[in-house]
PDB file of N, CA and C in Angstrom:
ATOM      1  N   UNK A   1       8.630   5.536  -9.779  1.00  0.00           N
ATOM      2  CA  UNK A   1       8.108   6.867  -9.561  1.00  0.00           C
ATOM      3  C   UNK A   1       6.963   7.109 -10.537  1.00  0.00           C
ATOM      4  N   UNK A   2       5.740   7.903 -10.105  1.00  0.00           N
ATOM      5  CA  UNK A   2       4.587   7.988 -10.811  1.00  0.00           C
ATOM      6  C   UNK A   2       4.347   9.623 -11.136  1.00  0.00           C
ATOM      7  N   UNK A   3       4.370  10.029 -12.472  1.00  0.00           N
ATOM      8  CA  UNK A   3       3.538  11.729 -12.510  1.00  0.00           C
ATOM      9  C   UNK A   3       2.307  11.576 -12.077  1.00  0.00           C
ATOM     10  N   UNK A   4       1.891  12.903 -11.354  1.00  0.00           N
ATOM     11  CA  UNK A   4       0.757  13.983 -10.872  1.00  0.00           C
ATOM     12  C   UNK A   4      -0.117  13.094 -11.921  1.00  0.00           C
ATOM     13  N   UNK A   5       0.127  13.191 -13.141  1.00  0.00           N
ATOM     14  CA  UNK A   5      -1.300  13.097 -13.779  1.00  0.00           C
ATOM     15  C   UNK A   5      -1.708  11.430 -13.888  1.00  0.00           C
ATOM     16  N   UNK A   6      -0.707  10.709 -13.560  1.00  0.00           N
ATOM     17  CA  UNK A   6      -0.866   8.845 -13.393  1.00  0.00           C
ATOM     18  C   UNK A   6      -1.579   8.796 -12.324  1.00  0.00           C
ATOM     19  N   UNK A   7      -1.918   9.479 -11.092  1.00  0.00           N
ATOM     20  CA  UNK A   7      -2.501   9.173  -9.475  1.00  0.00           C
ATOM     21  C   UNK A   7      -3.389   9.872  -9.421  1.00  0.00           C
ATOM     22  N   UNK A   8      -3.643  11.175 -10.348  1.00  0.00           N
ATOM     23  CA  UNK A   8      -4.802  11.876  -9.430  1.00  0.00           C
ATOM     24  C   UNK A   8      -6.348  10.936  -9.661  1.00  0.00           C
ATOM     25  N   UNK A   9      -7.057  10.973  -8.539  1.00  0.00           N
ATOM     26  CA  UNK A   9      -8.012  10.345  -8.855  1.00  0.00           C
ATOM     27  C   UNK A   9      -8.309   9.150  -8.125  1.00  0.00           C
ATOM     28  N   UNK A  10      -7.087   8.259  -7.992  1.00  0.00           N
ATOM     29  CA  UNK A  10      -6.866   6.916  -8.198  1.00  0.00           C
ATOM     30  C   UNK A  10      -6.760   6.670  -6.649  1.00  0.00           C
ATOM     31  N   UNK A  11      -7.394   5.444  -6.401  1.00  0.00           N
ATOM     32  CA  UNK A  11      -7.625   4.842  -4.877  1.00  0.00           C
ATOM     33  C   UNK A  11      -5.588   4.606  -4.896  1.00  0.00           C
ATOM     34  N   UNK A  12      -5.030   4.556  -3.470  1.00  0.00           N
ATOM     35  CA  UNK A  12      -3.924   4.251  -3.493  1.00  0.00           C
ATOM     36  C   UNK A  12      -3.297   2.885  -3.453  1.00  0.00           C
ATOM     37  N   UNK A  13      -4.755   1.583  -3.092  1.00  0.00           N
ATOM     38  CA  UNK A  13      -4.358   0.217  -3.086  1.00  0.00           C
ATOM     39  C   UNK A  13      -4.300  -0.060  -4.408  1.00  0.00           C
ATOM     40  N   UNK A  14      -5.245   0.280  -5.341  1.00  0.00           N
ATOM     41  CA  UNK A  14      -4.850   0.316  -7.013  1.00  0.00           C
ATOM     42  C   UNK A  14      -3.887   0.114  -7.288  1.00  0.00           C
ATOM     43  N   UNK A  15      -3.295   1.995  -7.235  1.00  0.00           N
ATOM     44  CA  UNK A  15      -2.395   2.552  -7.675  1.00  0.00           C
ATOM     45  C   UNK A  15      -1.245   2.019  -7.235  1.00  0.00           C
ATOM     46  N   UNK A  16      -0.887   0.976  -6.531  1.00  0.00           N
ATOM     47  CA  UNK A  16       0.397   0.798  -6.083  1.00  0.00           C
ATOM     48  C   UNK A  16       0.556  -0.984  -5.913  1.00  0.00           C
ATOM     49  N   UNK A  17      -0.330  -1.451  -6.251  1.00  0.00           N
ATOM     50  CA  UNK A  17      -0.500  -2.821  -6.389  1.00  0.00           C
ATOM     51  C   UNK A  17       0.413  -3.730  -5.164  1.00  0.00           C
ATOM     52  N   UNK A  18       0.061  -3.098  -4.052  1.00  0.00           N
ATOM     53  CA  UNK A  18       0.572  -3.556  -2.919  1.00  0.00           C
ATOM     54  C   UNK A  18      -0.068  -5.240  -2.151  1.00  0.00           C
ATOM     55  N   UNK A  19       0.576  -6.406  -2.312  1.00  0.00           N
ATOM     56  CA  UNK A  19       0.546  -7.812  -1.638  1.00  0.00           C
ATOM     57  C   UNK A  19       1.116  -7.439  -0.456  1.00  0.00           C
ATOM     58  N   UNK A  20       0.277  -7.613   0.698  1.00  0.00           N
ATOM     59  CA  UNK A  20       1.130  -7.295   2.403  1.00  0.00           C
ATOM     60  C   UNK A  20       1.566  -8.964   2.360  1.00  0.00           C
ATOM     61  N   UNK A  21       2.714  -8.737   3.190  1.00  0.00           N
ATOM     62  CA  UNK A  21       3.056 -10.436   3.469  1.00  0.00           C
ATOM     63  C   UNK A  21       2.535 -10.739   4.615  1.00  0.00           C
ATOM     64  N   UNK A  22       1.936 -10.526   5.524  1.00  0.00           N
ATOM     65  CA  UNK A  22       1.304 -11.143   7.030  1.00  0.00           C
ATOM     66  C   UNK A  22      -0.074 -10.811   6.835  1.00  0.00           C
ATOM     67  N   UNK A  23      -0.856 -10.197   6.251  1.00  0.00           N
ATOM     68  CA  UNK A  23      -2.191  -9.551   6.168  1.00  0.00           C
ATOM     69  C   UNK A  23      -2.813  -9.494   4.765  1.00  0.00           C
ATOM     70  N   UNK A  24      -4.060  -9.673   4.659  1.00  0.00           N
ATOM     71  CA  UNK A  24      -4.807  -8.780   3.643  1.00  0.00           C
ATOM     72  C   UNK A  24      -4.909  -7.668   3.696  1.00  0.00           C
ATOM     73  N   UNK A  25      -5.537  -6.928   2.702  1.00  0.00           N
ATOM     74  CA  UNK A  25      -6.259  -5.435   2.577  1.00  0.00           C
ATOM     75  C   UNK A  25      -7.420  -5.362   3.637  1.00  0.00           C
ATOM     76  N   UNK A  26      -8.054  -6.180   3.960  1.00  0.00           N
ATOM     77  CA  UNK A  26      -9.442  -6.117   4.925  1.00  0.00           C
ATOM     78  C   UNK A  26      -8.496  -6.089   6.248  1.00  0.00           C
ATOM     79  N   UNK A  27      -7.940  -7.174   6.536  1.00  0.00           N
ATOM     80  CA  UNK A  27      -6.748  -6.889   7.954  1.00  0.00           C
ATOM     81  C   UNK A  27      -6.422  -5.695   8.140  1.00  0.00           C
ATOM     82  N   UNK A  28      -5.382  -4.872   7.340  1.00  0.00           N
ATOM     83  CA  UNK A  28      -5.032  -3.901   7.251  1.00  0.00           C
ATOM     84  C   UNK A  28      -5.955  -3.002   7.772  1.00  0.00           C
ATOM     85  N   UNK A  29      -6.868  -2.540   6.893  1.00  0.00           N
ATOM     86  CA  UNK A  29      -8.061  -1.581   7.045  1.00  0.00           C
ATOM     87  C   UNK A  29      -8.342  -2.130   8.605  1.00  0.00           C
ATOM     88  N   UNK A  30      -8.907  -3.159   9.002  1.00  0.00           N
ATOM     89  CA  UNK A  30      -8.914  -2.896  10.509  1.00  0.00           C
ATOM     90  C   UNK A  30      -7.659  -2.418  11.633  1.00  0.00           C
ATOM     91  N   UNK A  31      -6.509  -3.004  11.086  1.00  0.00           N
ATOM     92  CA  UNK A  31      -5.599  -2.870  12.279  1.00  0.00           C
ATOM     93  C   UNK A  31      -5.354  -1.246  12.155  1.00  0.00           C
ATOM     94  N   UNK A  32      -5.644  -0.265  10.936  1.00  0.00           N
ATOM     95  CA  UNK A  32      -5.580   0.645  11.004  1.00  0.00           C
ATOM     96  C   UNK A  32      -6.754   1.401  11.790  1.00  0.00           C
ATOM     97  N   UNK A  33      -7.943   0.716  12.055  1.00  0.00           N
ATOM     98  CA  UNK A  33      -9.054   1.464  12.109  1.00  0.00           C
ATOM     99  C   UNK A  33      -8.536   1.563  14.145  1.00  0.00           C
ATOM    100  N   UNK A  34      -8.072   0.340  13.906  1.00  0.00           N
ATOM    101  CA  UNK A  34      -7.872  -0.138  15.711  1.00  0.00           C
ATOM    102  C   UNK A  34      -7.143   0.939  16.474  1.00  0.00           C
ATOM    103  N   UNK A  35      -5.733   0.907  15.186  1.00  0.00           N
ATOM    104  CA  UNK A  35      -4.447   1.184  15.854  1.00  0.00           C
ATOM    105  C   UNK A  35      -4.188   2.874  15.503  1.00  0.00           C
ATOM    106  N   UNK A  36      -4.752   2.931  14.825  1.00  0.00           N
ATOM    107  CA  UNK A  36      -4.065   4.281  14.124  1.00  0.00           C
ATOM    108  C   UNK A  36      -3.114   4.429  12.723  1.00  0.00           C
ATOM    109  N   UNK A  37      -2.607   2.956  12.799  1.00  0.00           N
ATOM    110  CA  UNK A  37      -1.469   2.716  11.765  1.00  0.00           C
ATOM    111  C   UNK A  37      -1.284   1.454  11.226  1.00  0.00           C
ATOM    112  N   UNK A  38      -0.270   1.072  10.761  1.00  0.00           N
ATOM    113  CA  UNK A  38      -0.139  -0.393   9.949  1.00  0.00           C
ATOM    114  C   UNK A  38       1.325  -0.199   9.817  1.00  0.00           C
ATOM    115  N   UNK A  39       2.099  -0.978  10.284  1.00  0.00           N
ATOM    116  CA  UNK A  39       3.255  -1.174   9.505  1.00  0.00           C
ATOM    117  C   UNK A  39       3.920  -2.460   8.957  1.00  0.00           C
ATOM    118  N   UNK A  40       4.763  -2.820   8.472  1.00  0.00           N
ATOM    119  CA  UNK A  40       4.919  -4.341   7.906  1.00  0.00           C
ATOM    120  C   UNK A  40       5.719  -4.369   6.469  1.00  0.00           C
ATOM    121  N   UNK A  41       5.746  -5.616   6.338  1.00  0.00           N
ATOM    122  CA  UNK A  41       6.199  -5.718   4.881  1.00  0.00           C
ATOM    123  C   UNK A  41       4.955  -6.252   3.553  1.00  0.00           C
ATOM    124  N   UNK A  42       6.079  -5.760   2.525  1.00  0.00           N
ATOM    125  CA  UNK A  42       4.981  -6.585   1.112  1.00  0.00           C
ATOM    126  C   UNK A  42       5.603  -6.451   0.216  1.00  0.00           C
ATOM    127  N   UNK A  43       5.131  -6.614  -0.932  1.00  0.00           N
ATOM    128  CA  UNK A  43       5.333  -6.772  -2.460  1.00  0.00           C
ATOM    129  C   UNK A  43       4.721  -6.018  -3.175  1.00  0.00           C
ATOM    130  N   UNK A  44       5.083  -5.121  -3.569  1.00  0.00           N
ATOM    131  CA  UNK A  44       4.578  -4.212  -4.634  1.00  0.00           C
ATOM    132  C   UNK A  44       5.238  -4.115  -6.301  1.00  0.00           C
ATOM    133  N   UNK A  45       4.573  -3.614  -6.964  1.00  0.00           N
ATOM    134  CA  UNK A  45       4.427  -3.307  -8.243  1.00  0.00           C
ATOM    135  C   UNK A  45       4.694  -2.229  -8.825  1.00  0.00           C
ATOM    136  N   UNK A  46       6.293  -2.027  -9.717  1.00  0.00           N
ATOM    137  CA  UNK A  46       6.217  -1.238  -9.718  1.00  0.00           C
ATOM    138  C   UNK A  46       5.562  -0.347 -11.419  1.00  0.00           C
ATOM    139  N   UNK A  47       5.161   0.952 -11.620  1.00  0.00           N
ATOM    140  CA  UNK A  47       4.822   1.148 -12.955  1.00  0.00           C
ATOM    141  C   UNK A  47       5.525   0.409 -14.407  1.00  0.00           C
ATOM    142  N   UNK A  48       6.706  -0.381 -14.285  1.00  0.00           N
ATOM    143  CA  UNK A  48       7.051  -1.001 -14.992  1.00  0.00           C
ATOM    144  C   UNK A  48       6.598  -2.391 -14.701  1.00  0.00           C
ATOM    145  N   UNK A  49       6.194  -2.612 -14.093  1.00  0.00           N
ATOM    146  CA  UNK A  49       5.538  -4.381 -13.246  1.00  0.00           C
ATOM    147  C   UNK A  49       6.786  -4.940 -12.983  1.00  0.00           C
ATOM    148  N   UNK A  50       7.773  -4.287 -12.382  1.00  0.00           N
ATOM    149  CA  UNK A  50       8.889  -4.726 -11.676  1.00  0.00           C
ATOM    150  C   UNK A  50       8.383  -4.916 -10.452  1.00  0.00           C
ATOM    151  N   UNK A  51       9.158  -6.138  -9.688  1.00  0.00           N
ATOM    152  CA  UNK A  51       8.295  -6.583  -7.877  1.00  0.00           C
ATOM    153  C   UNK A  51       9.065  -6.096  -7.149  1.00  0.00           C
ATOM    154  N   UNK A  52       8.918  -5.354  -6.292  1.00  0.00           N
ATOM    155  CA  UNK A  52      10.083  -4.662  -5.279  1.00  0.00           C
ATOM    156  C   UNK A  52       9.139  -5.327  -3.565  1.00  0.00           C
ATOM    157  N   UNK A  53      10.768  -5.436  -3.151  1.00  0.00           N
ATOM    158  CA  UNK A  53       9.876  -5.583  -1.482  1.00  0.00           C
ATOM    159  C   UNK A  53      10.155  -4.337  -0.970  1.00  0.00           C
ATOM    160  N   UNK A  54       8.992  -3.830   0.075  1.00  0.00           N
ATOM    161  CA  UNK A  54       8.571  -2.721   0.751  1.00  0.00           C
ATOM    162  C   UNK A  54       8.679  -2.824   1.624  1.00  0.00           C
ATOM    163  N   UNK A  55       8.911  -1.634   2.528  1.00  0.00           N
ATOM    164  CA  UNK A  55       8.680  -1.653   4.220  1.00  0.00           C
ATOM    165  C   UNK A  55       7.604  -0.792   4.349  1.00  0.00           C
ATOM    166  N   UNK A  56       5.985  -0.868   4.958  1.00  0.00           N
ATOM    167  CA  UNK A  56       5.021  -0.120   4.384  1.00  0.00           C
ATOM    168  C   UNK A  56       4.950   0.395   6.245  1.00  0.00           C
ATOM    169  N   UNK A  57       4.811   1.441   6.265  1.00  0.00           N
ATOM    170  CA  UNK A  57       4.139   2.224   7.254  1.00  0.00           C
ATOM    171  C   UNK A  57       2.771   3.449   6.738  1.00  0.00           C
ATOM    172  N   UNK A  58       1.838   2.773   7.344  1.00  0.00           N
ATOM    173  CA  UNK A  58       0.657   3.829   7.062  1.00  0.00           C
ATOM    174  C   UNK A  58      -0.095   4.089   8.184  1.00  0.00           C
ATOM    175  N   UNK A  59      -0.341   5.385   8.535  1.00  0.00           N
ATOM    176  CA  UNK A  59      -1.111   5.875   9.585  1.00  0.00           C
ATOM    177  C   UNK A  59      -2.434   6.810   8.746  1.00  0.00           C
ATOM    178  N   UNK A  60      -2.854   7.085  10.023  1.00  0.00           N
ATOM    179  CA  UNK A  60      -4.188   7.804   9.597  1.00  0.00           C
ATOM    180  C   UNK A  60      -3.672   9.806   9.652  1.00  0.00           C
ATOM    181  N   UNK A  61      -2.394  10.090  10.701  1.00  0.00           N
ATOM    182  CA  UNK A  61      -2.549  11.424  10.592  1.00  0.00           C
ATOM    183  C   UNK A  61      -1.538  11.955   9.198  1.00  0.00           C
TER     184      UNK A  61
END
């Protein structure tokens, strides 16, 4: 978990140090531009640099 004052500002691929497992960041950004959304798995980072696996869903609305 991150405070208000750790994120404001901050791009959210940064801030969350997200590895997709089937895709890059450039993939992503298109299948979102395509689809509307992205969903999938990855590896993220957490503020302690603990690795957690994710189930990531991101849309545009």
């Amino acid at each position: 978990m991150f405070f208000q004052a750790e994120v404001l500002a901050t791009q959210e691929i940064s801030l969350l140090d997200t590895k997709f497992k089937d895709h890059n960041w450039e993939e992503v950004q298109q299948i979102i531009k395509d689809k509307g959304k992205y969903e999938g798995e990855g590896l993220q980072k957490d503020r302690h640099n603990h690795l957690l696996t994710v189930h990531l869903h991101i849309n545009t609305s």
